[in-house]
N, C-alpha and C. Protein backbone atom coordinates (compact mmCIF):
# COMPACT_ATOMS: atom_id res chain seq x y z
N UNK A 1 -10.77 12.89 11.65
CA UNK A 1 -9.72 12.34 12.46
C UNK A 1 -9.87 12.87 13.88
N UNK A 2 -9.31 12.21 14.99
CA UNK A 2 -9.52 12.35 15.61
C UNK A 2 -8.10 12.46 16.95
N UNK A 3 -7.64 13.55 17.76
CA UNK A 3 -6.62 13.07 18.57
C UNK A 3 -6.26 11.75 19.41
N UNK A 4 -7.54 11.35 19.88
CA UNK A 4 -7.06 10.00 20.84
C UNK A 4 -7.48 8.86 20.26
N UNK A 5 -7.39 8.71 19.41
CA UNK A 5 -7.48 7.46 18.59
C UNK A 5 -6.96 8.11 17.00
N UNK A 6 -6.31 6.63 16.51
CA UNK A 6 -6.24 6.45 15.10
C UNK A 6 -7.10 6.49 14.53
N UNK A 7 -6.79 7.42 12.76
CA UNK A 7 -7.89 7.50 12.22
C UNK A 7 -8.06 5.72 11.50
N UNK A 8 -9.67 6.09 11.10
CA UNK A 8 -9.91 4.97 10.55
C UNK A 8 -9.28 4.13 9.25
N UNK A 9 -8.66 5.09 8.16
CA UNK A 9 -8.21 4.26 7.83
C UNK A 9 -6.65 4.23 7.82
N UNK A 10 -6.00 4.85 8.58
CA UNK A 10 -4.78 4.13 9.65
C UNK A 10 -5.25 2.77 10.13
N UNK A 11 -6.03 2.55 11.06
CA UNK A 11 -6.56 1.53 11.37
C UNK A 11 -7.35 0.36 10.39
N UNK A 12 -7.58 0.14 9.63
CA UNK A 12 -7.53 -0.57 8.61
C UNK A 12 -6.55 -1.28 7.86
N UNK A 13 -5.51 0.05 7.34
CA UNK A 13 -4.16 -0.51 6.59
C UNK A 13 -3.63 -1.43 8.00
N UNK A 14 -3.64 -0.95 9.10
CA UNK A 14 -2.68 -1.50 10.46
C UNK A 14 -3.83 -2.84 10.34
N UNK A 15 -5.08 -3.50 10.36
CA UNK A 15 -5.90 -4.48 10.46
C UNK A 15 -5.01 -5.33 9.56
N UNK A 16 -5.08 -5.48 7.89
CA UNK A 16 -4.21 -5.55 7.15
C UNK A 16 -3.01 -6.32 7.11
N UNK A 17 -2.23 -5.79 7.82
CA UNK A 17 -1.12 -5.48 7.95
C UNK A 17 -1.14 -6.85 8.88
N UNK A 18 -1.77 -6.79 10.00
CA UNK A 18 -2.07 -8.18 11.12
C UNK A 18 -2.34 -8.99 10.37
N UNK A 19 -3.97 -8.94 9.60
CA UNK A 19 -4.08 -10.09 9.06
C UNK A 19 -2.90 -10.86 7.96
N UNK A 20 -2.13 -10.04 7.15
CA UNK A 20 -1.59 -10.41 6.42
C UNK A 20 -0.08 -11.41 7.74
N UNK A 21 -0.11 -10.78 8.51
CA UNK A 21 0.78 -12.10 9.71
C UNK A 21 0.29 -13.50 9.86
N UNK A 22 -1.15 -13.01 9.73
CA UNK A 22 -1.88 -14.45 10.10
C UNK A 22 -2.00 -15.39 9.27
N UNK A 23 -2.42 -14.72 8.33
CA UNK A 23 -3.36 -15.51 7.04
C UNK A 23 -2.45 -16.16 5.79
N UNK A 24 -1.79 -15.51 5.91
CA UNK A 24 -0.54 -15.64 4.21
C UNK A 24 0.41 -15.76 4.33
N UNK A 25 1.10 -17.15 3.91
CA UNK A 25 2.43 -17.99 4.10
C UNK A 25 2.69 -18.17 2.60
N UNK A 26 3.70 -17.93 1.58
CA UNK A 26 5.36 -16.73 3.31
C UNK A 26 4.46 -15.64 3.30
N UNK A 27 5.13 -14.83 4.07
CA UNK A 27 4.60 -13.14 4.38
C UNK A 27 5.72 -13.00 2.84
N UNK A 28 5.01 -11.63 2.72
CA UNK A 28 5.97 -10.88 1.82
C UNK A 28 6.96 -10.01 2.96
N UNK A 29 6.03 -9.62 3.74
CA UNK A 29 6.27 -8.33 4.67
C UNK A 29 6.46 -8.91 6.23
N UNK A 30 7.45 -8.96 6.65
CA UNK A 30 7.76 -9.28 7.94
C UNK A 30 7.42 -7.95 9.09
N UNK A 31 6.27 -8.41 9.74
CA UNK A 31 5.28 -6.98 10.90
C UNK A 31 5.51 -7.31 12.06
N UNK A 32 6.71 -7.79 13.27
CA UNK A 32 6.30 -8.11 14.66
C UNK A 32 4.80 -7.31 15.33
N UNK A 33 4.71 -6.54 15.16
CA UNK A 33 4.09 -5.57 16.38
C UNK A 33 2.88 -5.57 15.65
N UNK A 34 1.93 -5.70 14.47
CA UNK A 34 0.83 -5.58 13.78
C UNK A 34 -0.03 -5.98 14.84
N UNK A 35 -0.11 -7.56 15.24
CA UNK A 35 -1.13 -8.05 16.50
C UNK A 35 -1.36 -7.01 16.95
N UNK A 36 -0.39 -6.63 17.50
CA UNK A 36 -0.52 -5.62 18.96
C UNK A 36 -0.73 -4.74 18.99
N UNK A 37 -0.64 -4.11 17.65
CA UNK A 37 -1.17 -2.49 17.51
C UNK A 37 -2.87 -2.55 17.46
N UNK A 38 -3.16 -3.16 16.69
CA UNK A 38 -4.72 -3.80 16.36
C UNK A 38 -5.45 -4.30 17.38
N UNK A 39 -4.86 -4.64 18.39
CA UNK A 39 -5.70 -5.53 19.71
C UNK A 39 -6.23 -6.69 19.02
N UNK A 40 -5.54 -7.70 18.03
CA UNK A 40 -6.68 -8.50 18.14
C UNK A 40 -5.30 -9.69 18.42
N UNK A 41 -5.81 -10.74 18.01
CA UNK A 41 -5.04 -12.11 18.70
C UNK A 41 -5.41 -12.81 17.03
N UNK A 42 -4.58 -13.75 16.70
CA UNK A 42 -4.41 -14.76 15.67
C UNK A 42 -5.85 -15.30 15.09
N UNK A 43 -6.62 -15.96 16.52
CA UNK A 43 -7.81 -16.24 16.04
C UNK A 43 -8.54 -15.95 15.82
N UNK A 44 -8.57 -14.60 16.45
CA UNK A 44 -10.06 -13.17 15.75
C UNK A 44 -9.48 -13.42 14.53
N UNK A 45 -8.52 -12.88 13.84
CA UNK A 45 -7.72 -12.98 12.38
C UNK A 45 -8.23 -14.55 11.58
N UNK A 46 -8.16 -15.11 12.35
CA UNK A 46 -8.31 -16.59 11.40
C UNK A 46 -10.04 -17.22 11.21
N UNK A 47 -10.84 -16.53 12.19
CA UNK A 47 -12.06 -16.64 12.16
C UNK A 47 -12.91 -15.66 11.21
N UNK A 48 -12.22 -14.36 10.98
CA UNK A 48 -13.12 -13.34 10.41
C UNK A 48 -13.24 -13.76 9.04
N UNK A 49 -14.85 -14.23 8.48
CA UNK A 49 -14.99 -14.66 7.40
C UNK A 49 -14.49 -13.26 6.12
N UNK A 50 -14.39 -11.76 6.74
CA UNK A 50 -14.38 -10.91 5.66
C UNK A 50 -12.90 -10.82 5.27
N UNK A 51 -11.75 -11.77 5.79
CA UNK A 51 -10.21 -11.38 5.70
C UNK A 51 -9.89 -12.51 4.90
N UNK A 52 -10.94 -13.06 4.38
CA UNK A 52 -11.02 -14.31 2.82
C UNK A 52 -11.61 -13.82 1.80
N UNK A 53 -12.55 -13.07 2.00
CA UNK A 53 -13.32 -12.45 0.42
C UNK A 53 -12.18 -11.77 -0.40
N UNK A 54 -12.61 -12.08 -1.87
CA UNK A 54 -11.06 -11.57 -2.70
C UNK A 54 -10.58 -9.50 -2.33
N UNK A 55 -11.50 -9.14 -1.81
CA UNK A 55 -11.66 -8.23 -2.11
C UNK A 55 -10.35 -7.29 -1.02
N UNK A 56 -10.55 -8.23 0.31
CA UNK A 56 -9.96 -7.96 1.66
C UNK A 56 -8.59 -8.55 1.25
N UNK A 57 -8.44 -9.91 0.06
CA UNK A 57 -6.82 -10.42 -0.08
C UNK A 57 -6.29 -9.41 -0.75
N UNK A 58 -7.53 -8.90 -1.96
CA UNK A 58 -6.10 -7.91 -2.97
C UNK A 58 -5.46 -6.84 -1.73
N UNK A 59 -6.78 -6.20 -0.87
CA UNK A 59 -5.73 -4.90 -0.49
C UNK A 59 -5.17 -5.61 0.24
N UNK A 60 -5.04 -6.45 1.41
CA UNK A 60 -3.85 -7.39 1.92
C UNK A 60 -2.71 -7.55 1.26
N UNK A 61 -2.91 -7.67 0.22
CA UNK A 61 -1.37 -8.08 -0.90
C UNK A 61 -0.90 -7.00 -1.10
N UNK A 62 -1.77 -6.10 -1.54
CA UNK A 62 -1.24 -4.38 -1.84
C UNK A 62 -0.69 -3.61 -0.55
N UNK A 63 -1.08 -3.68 0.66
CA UNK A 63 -0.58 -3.25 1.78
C UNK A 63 0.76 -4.33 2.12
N UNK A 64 0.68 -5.64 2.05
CA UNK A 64 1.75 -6.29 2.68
C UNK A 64 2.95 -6.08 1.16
N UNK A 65 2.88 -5.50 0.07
CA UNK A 65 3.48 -4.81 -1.01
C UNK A 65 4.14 -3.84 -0.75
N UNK A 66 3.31 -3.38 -0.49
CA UNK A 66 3.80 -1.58 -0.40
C UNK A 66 4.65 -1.25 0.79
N UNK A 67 4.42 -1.99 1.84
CA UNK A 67 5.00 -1.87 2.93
C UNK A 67 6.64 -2.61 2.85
N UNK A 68 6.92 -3.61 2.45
CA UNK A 68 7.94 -4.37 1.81
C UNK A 68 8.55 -3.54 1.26
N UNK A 69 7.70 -3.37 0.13
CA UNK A 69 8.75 -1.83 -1.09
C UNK A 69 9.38 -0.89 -0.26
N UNK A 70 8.25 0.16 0.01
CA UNK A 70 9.29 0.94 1.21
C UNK A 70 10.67 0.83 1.96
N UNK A 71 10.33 -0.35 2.73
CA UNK A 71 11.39 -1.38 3.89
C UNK A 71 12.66 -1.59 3.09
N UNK A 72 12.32 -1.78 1.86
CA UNK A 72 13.45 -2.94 1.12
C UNK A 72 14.31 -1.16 0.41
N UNK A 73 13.05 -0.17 0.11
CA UNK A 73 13.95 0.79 -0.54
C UNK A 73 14.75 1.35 0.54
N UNK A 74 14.25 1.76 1.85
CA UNK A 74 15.06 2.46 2.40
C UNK A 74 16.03 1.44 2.87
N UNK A 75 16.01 0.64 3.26
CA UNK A 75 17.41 -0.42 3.44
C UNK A 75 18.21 -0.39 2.28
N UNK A 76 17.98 -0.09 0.95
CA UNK A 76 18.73 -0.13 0.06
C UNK A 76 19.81 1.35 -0.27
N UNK A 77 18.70 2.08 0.04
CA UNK A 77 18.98 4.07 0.29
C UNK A 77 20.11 4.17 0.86
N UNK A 78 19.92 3.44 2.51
CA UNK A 78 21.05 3.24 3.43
C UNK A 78 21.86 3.21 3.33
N UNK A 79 21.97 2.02 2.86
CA UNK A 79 23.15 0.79 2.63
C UNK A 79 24.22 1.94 1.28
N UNK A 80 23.31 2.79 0.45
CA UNK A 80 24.49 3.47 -0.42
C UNK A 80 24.64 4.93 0.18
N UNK A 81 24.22 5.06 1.19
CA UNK A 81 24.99 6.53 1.87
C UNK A 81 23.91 7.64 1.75
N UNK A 82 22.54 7.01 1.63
CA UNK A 82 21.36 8.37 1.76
C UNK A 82 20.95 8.12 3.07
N UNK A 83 20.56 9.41 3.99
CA UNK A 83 20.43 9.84 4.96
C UNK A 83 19.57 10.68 5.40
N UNK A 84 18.40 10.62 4.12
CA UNK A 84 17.18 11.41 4.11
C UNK A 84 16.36 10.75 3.43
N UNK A 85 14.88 10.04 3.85
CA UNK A 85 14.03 9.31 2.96
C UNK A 85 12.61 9.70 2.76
N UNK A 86 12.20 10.09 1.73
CA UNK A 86 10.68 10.69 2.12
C UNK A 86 9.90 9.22 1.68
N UNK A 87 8.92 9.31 2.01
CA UNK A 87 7.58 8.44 1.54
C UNK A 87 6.71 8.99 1.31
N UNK A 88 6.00 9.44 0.28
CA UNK A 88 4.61 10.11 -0.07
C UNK A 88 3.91 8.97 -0.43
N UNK A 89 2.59 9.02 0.09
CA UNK A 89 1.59 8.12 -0.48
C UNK A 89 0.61 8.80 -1.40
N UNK A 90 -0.40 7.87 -1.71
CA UNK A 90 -0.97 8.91 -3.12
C UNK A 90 -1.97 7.18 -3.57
N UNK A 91 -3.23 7.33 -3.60
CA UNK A 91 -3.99 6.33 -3.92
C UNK A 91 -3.95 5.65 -4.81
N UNK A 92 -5.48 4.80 -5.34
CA UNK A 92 -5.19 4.45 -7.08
C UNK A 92 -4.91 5.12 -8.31
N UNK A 93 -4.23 5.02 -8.71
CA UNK A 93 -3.98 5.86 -10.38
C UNK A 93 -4.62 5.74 -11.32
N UNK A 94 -5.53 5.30 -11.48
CA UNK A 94 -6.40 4.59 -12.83
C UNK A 94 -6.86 5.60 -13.45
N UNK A 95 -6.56 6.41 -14.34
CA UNK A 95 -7.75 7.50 -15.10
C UNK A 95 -8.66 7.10 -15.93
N UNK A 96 -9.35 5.98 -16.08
CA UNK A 96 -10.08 5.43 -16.23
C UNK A 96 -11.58 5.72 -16.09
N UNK A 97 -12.42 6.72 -16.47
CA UNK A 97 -13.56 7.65 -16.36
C UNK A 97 -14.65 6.64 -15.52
N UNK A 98 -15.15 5.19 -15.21
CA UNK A 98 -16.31 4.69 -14.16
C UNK A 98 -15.06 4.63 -13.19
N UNK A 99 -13.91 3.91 -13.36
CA UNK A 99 -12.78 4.02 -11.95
C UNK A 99 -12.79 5.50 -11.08
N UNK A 100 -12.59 6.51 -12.33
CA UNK A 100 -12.17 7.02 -11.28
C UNK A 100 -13.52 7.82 -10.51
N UNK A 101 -14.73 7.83 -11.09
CA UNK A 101 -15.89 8.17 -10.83
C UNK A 101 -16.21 7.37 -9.03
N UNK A 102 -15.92 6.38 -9.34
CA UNK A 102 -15.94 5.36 -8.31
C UNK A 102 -15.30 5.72 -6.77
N UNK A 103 -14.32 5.82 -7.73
CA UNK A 103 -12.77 6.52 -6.12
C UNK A 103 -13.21 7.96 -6.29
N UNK A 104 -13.47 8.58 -6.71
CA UNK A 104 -13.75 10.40 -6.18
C UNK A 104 -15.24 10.26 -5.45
N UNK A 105 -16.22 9.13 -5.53
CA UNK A 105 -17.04 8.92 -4.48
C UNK A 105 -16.47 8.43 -3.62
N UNK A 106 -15.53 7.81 -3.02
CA UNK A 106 -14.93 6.84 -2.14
C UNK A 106 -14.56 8.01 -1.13
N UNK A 107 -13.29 8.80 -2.13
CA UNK A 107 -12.74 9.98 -1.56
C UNK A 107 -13.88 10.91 -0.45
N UNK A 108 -15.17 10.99 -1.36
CA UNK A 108 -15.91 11.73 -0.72
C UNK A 108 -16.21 11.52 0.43
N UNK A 109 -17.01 9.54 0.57
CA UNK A 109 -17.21 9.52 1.90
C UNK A 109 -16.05 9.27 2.84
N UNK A 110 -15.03 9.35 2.69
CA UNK A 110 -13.55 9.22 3.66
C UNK A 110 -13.37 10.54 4.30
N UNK A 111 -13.53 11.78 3.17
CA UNK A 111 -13.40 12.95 3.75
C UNK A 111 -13.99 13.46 4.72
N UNK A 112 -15.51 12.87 4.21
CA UNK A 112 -17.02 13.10 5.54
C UNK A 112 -16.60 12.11 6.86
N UNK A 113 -15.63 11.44 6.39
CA UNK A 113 -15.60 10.71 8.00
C UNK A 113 -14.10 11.69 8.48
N UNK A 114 -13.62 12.91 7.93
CA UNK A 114 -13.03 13.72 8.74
C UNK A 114 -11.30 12.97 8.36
N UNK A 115 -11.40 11.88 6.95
CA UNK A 115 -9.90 11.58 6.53
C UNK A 115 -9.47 12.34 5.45
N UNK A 116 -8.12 12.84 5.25
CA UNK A 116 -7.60 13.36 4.26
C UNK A 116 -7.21 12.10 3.46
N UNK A 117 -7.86 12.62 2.00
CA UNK A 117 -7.50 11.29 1.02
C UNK A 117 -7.60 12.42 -0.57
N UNK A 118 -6.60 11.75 -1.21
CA UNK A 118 -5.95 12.05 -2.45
C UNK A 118 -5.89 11.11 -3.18
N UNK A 119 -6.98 11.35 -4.12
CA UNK A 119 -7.08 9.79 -4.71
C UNK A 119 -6.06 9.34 -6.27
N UNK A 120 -5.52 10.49 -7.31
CA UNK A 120 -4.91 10.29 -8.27
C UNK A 120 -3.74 10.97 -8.40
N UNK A 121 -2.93 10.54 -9.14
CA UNK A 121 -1.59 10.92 -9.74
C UNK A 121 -1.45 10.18 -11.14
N UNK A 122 -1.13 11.13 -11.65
CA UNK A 122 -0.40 10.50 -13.16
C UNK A 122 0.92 9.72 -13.01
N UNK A 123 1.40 8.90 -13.48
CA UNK A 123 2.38 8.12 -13.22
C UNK A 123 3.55 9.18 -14.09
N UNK A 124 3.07 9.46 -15.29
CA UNK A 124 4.41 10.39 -16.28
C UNK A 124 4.51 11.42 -15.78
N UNK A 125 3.11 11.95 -15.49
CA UNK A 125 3.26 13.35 -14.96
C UNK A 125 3.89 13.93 -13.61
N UNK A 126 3.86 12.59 -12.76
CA UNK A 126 4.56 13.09 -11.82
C UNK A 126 5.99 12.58 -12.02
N UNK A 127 6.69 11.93 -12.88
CA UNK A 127 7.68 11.71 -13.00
C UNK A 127 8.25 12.89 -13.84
N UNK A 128 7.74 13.59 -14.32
CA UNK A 128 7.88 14.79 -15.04
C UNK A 128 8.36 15.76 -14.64
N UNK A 129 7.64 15.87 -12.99
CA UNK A 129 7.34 17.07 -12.47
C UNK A 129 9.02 16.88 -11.39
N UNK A 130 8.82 15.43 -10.99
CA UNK A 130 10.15 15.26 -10.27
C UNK A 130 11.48 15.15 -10.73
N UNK A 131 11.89 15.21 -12.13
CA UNK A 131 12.86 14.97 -12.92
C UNK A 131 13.02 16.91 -12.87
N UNK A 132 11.83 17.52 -13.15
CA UNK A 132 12.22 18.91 -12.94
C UNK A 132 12.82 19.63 -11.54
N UNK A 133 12.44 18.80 -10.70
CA UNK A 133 13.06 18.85 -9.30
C UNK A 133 14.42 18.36 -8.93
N UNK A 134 14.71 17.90 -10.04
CA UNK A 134 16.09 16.82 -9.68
C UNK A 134 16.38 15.70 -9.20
N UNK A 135 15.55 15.19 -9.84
CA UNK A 135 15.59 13.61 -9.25
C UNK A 135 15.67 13.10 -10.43
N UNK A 136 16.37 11.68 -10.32
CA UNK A 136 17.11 11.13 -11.93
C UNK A 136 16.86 9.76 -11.61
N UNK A 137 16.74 9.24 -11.06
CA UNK A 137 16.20 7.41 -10.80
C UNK A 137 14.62 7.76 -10.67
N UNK A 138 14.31 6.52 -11.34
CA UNK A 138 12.70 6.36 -11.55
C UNK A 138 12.19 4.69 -10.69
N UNK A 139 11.76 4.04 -10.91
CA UNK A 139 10.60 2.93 -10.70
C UNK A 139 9.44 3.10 -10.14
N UNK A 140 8.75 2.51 -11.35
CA UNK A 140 7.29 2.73 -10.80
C UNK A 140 6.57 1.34 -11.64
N UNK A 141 5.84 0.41 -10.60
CA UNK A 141 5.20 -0.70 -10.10
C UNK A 141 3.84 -0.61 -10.57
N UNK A 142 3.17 -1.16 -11.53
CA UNK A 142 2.00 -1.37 -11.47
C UNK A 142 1.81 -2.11 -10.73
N UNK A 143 0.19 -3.17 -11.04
CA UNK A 143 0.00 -4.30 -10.55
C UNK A 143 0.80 -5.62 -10.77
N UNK A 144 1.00 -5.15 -12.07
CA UNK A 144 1.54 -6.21 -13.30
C UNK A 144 2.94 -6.83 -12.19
N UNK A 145 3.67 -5.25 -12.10
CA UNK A 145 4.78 -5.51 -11.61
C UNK A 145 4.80 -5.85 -10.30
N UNK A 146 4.24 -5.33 -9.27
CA UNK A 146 4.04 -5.94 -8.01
C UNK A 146 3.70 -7.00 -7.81
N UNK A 147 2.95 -8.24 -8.52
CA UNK A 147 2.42 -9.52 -8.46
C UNK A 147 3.85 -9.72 -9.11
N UNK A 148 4.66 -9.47 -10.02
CA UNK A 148 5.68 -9.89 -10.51
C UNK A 148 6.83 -10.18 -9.27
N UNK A 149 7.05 -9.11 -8.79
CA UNK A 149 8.26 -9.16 -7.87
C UNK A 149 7.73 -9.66 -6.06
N UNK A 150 6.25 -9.46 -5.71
CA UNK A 150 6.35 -9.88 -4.98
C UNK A 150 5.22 -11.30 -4.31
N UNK A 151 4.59 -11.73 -5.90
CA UNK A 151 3.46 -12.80 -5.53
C UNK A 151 3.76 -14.17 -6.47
N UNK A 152 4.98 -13.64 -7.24
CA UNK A 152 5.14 -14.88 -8.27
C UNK A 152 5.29 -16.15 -7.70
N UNK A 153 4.52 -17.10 -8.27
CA UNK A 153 4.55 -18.60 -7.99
C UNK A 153 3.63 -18.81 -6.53
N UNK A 154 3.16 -17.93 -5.93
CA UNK A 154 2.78 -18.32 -4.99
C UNK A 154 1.39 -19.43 -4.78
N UNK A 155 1.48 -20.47 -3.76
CA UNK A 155 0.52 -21.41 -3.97
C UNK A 155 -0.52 -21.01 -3.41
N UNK A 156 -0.63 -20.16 -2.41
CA UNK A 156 -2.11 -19.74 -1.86
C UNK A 156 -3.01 -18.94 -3.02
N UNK A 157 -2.19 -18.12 -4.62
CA UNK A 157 -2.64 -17.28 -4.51
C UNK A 157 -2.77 -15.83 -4.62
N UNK A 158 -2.34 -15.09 -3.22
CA UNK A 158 -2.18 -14.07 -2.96
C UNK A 158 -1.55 -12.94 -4.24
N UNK A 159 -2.65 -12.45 -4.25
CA UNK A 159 -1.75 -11.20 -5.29
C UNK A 159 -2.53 -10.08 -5.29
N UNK A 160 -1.83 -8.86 -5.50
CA UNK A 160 -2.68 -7.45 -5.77
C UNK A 160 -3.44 -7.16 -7.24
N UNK A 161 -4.34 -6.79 -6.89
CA UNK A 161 -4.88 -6.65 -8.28
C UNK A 161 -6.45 -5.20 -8.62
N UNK A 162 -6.52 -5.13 -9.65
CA UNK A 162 -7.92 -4.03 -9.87
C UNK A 162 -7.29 -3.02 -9.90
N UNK A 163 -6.10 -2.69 -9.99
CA UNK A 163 -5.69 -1.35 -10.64
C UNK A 163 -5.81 -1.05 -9.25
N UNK A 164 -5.21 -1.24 -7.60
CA UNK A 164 -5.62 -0.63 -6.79
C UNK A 164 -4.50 0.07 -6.54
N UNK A 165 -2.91 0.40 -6.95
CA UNK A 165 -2.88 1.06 -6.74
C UNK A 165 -1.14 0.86 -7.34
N UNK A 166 -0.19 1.76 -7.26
CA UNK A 166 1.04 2.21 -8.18
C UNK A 166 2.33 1.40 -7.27
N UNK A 167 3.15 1.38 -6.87
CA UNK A 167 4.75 1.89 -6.45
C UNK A 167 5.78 2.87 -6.86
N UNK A 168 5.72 3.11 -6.20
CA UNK A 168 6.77 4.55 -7.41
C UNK A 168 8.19 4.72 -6.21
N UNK A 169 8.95 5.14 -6.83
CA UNK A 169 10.52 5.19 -6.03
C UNK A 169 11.43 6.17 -7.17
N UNK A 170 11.50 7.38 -6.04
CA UNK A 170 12.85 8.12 -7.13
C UNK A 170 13.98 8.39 -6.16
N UNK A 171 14.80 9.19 -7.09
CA UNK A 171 15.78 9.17 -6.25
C UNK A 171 16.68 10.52 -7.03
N UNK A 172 17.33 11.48 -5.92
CA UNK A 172 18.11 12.44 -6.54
C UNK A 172 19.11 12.04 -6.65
N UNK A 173 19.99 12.73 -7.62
CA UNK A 173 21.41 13.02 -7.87
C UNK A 173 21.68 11.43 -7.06
């Protein structure tokens, strides 16, 4: 990472984040400012043959997901009188022995480019660990469920998928 610039993959999820303005009707995720953080303009976005390969839609769907979830939890937090919100992120979950072989190489070369990345969490186990902390509301989102709540019926398409990655939301007392 670097001080005068964003790291790279800050800059990616934020790419993302644009394209998903451009490319995918409805949005899940309403972004004014994405263009503009990114420097690019609509038609760089609508020309780049790599922001169509399935590969660039799932994490598109998973970022314009995750970002929604967040938005929609803390508006909801609000709205009942919480006044403190954390967000931890935390990669794919898959324990899945070639998956996760796969992502702890991934991890590797992210780190060599100078990014901090954390690639697993147990879904029980950390609900385990936070119920011992005091926290008593749970949800947690696979894929299953994220294409459920936020890609159902859609005609383009668009959905997250490959186990890329969780939602999780708790909540104390």
């Amino acid at each position: 990472m670097h001080d005068d610039r964003p790291s790279k993959t800050a800059f990616r999820v934020a790419l993302r984040r644009a394209a998903h303005q451009v490319l995918d009707e409805p949005r899940v995720f309403e972004d004014p400012l994405a263009l503009a953080i990114v420097g690019a303009d609509a038609g760089d976005l609508r020309s780049d043959e790599k922001s169509q390969d399935r590969v660039s839609r799932i994490m598109r769907a998973f970022m314009a997901a995750r970002s929604r979830y967040a938005e929609d939890g803390l508006a909801a937090a609000f709205e009942s009188g919480t006044r403190q919100y954390v967000v931890l992120g935390a990669g794919p979950e898959s324990l899945d022995p070639v998956r996760r072989q796969a992502l702890e190489a991934l991890a590797a070369r992210v780190a060599a480019a100078g990014e901090p990345f954390q690639t697993f969490f147990d879904p029980p186990e950390l609900e385990a660990e936070l119920r011992r902390l005091g926290f008593v509301s749970f949800e947690d989102l696979g894929t299953e469920g994220i294409n459920a709540r936020y890609f159902n019926g859609r005609a383009d398409g668009l959905r997250a998928g490959g186990g890329i990655g969780r939602l999780m939301k708790a909540r104390v007392g």
